[in-house]
PDB file of N, CA and C in Angstrom:
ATOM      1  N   UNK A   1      64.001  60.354  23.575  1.00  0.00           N
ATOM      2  CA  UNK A   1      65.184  61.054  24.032  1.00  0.00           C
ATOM      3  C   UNK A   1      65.237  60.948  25.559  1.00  0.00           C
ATOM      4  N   UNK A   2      66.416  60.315  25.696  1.00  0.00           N
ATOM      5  CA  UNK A   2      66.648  60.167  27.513  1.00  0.00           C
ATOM      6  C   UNK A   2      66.496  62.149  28.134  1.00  0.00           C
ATOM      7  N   UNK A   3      65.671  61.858  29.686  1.00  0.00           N
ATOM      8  CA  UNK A   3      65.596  62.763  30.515  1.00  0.00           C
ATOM      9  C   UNK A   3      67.047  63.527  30.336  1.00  0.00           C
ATOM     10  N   UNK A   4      68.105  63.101  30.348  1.00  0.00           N
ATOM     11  CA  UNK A   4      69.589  63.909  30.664  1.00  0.00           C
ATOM     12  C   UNK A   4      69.598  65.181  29.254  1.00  0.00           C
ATOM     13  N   UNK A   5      69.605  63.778  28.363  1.00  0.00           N
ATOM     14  CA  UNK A   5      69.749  64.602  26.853  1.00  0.00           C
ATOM     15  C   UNK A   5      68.845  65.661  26.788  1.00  0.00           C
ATOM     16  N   UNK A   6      67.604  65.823  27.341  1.00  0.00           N
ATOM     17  CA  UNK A   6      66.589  66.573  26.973  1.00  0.00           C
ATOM     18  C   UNK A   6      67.286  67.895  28.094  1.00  0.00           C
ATOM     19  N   UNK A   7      68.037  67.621  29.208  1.00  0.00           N
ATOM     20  CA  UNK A   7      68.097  68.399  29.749  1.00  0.00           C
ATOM     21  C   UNK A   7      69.393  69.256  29.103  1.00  0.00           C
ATOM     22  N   UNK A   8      70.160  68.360  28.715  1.00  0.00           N
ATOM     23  CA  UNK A   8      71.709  69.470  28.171  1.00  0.00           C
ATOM     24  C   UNK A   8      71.276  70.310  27.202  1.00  0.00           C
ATOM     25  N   UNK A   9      70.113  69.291  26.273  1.00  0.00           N
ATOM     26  CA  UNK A   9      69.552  70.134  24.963  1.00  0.00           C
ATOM     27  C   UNK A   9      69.104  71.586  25.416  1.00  0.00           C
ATOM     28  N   UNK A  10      68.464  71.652  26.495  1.00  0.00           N
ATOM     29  CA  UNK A  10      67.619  73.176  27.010  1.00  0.00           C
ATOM     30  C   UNK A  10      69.549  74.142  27.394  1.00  0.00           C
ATOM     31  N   UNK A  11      70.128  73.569  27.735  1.00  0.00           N
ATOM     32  CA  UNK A  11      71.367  74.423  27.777  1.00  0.00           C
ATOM     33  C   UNK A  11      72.138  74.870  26.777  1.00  0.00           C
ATOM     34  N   UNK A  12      71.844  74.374  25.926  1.00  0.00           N
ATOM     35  CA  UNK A  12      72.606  74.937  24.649  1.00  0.00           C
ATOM     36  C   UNK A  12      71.828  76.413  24.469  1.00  0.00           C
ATOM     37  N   UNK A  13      72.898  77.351  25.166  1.00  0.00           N
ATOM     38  CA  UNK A  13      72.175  79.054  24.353  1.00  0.00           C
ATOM     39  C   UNK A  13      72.713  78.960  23.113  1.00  0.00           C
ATOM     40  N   UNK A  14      73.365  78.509  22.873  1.00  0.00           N
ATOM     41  CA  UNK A  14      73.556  79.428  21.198  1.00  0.00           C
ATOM     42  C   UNK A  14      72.953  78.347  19.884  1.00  0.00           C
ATOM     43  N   UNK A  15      72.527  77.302  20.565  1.00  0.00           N
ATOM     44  CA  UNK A  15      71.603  76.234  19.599  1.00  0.00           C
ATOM     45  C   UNK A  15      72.865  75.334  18.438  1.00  0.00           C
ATOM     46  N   UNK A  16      73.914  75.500  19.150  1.00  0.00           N
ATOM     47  CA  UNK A  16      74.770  74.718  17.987  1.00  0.00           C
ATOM     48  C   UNK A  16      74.504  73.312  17.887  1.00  0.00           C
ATOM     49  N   UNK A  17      74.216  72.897  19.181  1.00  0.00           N
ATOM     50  CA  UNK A  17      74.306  71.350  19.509  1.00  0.00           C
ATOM     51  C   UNK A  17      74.641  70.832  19.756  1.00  0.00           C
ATOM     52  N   UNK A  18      75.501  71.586  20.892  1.00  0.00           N
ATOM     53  CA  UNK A  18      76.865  70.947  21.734  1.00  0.00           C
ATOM     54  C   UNK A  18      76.360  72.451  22.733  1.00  0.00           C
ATOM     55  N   UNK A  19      76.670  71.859  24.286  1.00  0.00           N
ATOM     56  CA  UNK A  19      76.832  72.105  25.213  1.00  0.00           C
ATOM     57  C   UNK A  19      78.181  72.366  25.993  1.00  0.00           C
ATOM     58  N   UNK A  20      78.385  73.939  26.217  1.00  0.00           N
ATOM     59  CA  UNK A  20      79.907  74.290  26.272  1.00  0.00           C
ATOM     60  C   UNK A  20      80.181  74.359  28.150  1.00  0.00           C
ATOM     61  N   UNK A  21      81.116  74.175  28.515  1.00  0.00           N
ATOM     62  CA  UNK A  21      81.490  74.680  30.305  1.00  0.00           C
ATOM     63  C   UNK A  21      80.583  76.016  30.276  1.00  0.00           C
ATOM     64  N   UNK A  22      80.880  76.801  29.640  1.00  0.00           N
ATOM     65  CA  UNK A  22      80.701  78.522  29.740  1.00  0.00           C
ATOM     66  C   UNK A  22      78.633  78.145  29.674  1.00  0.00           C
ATOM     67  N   UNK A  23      78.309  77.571  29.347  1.00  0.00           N
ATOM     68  CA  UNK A  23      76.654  77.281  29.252  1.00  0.00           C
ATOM     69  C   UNK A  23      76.612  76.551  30.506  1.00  0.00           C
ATOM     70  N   UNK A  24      77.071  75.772  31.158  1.00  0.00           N
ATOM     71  CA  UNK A  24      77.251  74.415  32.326  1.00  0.00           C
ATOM     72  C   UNK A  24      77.403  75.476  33.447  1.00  0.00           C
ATOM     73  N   UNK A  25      78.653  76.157  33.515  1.00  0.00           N
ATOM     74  CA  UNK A  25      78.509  77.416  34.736  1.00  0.00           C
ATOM     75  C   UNK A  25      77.118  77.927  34.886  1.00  0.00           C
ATOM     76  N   UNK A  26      77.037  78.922  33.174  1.00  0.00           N
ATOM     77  CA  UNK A  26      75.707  79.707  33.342  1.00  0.00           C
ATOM     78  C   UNK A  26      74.380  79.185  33.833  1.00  0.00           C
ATOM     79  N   UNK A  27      74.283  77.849  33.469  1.00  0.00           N
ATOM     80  CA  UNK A  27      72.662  77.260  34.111  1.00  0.00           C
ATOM     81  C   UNK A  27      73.336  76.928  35.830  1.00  0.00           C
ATOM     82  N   UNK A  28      74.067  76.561  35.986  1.00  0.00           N
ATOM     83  CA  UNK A  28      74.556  76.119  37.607  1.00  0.00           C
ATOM     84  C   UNK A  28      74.071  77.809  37.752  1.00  0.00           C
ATOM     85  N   UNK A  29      74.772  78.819  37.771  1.00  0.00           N
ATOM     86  CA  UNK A  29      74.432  79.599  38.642  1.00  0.00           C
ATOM     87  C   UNK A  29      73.137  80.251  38.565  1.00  0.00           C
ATOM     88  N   UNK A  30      72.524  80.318  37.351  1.00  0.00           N
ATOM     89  CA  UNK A  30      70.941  80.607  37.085  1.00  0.00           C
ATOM     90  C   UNK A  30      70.498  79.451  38.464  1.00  0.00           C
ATOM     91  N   UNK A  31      70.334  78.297  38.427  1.00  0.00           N
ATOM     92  CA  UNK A  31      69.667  77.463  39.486  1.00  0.00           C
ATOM     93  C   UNK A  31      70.361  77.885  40.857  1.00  0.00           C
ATOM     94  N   UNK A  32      71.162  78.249  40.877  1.00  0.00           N
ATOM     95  CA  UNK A  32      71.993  79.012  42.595  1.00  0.00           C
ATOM     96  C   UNK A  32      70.536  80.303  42.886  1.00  0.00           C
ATOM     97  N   UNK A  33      70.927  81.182  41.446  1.00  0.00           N
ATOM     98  CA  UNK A  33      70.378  82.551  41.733  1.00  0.00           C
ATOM     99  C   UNK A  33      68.827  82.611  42.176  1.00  0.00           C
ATOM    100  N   UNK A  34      68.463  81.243  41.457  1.00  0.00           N
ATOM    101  CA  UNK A  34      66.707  81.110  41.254  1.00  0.00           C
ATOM    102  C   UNK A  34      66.431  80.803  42.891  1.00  0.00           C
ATOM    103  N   UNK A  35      67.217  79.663  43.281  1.00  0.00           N
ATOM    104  CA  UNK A  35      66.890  78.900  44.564  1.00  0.00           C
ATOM    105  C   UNK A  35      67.128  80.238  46.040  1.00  0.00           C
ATOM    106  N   UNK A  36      68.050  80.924  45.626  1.00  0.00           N
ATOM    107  CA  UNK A  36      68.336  81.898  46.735  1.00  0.00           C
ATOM    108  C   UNK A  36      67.927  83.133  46.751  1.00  0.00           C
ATOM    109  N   UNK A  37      67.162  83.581  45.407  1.00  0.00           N
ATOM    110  CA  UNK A  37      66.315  84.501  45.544  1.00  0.00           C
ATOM    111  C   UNK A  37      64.578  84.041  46.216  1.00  0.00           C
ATOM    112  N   UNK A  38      64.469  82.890  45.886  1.00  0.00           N
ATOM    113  CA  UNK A  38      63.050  81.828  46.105  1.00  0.00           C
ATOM    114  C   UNK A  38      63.355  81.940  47.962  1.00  0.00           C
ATOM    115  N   UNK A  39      64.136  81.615  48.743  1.00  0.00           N
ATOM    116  CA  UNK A  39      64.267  81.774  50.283  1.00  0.00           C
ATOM    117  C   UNK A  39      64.182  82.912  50.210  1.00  0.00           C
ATOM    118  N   UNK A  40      65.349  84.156  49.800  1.00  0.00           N
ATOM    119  CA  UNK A  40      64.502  85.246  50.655  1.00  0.00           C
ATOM    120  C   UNK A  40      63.763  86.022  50.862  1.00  0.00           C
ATOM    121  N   UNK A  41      62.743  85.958  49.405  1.00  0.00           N
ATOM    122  CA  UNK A  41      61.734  86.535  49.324  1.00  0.00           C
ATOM    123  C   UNK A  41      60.717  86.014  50.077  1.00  0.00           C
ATOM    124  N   UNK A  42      60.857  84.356  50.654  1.00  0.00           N
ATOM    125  CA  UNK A  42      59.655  84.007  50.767  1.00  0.00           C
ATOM    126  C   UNK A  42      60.005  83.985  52.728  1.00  0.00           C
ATOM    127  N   UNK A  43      61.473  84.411  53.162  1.00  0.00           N
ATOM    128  CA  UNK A  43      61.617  85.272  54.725  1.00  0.00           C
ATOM    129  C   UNK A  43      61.246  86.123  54.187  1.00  0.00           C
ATOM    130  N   UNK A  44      61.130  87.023  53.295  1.00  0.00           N
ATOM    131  CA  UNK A  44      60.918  88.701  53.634  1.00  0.00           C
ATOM    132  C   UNK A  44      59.479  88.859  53.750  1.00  0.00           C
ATOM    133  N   UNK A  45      59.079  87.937  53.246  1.00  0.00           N
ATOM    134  CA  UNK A  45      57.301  87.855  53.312  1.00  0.00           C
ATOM    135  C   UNK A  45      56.776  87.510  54.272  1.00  0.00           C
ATOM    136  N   UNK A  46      57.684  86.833  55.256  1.00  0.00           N
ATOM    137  CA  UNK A  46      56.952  86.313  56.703  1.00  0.00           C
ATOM    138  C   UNK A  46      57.103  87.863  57.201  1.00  0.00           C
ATOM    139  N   UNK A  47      58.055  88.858  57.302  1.00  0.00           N
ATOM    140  CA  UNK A  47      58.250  89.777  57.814  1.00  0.00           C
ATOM    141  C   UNK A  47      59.823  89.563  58.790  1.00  0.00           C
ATOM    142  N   UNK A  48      60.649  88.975  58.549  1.00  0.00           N
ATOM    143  CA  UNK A  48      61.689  88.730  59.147  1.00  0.00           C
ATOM    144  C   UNK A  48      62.816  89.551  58.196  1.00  0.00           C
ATOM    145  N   UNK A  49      63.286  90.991  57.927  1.00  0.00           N
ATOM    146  CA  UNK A  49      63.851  91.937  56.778  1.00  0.00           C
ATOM    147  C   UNK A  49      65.227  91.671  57.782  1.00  0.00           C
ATOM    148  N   UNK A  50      65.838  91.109  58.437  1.00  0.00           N
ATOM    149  CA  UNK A  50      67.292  91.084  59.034  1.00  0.00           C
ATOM    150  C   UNK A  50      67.837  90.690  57.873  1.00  0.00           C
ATOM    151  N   UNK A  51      69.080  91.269  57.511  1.00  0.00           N
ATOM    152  CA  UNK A  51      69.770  90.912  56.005  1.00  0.00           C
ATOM    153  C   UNK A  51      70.546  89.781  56.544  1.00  0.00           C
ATOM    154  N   UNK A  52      70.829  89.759  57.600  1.00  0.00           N
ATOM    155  CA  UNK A  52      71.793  88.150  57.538  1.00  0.00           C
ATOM    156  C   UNK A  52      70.833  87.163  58.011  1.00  0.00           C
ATOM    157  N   UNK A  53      69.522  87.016  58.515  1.00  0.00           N
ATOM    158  CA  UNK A  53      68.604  86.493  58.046  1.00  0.00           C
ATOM    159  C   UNK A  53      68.315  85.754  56.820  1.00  0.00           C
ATOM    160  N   UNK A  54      68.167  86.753  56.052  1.00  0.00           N
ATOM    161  CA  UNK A  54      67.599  87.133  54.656  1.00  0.00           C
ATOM    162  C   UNK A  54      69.051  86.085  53.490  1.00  0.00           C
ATOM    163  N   UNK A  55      70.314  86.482  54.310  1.00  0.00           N
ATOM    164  CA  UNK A  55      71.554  85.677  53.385  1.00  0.00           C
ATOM    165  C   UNK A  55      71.517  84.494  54.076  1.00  0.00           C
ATOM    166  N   UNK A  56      71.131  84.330  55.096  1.00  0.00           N
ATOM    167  CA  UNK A  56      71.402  82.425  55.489  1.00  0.00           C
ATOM    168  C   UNK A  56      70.518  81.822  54.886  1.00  0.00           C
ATOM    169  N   UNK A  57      69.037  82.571  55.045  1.00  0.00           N
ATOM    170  CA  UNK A  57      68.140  81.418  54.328  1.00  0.00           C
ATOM    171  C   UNK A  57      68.464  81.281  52.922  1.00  0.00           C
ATOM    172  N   UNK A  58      69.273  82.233  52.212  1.00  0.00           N
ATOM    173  CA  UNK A  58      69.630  81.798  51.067  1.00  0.00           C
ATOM    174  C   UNK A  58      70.382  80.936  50.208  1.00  0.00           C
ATOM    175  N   UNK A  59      71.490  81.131  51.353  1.00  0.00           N
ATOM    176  CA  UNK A  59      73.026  79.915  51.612  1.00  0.00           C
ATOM    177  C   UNK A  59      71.765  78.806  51.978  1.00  0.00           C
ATOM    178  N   UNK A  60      71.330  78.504  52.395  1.00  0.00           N
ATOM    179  CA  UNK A  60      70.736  77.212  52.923  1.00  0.00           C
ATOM    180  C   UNK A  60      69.931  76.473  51.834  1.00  0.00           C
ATOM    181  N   UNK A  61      69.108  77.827  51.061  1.00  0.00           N
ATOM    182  CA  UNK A  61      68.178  76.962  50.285  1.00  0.00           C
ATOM    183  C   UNK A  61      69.336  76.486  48.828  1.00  0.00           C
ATOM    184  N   UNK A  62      70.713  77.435  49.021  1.00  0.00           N
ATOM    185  CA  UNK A  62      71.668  76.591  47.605  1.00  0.00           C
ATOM    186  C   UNK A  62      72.363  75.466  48.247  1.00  0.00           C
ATOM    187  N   UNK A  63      72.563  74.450  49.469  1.00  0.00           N
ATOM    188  CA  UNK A  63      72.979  73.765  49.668  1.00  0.00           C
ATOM    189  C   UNK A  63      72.234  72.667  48.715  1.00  0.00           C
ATOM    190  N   UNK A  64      70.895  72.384  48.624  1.00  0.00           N
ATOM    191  CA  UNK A  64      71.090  71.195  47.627  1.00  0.00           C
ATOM    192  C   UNK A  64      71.379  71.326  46.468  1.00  0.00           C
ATOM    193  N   UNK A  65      71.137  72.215  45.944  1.00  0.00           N
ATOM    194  CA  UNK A  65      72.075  72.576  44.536  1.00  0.00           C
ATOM    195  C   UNK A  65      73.496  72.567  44.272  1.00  0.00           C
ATOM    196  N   UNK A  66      74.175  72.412  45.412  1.00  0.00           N
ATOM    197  CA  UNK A  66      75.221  72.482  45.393  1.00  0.00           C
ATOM    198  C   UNK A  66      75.686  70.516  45.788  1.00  0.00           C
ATOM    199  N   UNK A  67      74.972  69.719  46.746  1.00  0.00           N
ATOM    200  CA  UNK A  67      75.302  68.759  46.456  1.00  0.00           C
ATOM    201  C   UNK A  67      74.574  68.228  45.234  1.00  0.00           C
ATOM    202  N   UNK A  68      73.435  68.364  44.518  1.00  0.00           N
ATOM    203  CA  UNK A  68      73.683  67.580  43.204  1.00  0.00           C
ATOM    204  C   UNK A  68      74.857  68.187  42.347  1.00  0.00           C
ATOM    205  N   UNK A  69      75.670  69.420  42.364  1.00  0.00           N
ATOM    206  CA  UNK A  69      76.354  69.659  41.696  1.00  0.00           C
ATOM    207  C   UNK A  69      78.201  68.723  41.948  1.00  0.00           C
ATOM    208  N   UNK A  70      77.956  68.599  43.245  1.00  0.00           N
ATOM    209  CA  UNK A  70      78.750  67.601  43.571  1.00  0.00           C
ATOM    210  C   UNK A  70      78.673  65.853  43.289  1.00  0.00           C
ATOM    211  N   UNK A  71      77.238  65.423  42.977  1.00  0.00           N
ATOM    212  CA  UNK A  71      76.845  64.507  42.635  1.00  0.00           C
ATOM    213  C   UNK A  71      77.554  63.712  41.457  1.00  0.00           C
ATOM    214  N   UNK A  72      78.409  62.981  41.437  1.00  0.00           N
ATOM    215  CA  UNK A  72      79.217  62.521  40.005  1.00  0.00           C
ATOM    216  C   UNK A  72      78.077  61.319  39.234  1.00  0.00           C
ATOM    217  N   UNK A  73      76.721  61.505  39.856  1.00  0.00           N
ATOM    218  CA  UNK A  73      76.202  60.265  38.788  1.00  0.00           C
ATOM    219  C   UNK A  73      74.457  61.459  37.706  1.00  0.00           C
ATOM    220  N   UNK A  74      75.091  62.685  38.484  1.00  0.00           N
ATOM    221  CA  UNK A  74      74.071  64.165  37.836  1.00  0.00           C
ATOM    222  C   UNK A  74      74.892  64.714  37.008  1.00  0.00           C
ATOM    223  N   UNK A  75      74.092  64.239  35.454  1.00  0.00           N
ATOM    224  CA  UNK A  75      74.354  64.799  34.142  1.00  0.00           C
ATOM    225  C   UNK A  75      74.471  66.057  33.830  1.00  0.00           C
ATOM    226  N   UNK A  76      73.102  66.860  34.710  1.00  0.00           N
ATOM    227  CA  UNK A  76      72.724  68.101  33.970  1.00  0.00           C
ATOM    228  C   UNK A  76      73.956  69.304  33.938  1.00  0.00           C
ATOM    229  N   UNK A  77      74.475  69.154  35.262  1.00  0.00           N
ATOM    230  CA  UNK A  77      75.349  69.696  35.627  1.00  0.00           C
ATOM    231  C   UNK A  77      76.376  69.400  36.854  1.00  0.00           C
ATOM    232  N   UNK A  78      77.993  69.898  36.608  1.00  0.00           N
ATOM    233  CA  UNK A  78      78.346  69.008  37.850  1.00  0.00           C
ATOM    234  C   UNK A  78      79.838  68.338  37.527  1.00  0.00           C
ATOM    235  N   UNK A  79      80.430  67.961  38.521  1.00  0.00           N
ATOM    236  CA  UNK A  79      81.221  66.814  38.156  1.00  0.00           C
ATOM    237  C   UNK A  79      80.622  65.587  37.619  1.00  0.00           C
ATOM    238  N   UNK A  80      81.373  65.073  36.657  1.00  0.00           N
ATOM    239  CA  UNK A  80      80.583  63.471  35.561  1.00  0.00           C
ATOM    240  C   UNK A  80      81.748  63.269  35.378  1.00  0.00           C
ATOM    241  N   UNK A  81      81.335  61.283  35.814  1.00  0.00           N
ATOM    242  CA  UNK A  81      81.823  60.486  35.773  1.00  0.00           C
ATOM    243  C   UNK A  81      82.649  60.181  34.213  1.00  0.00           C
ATOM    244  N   UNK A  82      83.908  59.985  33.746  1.00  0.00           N
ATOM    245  CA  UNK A  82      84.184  60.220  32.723  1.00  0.00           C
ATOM    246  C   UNK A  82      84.131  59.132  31.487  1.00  0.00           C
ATOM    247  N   UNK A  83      84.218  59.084  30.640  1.00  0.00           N
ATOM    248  CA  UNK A  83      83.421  57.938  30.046  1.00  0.00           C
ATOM    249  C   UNK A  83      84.626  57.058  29.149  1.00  0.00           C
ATOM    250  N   UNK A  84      84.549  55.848  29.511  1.00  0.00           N
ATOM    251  CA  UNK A  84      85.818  55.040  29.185  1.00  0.00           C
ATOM    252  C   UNK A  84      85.731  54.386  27.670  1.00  0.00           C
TER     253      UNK A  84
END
């Protein structure tokens, strides 16, 4: 089973076997929430508690998540290339 397939397969919540938008949002923003809670816990641990601190490093650490989500040749999630 190709890497992609294995990955849409883990997105299917309801196990039908098809992968819906409403599942495609939900993992995009699970990987937003994961990546921008991961920065500012790991400023709040240096000791730097400034909240707009604390929100840039977060905006910063979802910028690459946000260009593979822009990426049209990234399956998992994203704009895709449409298939002729």
């Amino acid at each position: 089973m190709p890497s992609d397939r294995r990955i849409l397969m883990n997105q299917d919540l309801n196990n039908d076997g098809k992968v819906t938008m409403q599942e495609k949002i939900l993992a995009a923003l699970a990987s937003y929430g994961r990546h921008f809670l991961g920065a500012a816990i790991a400023l709040y641990m240096t000791g730097n508690t400034d909240p707009g601190d604390l929100i840039k490093g977060g905006i910063a650490a979802c910028l690459p998540v946000i260009l593979k989500a822009l990426n049209p040749n990234e399956n998992s999630f994203g704009f895709t290339k449409t298939q002729a």
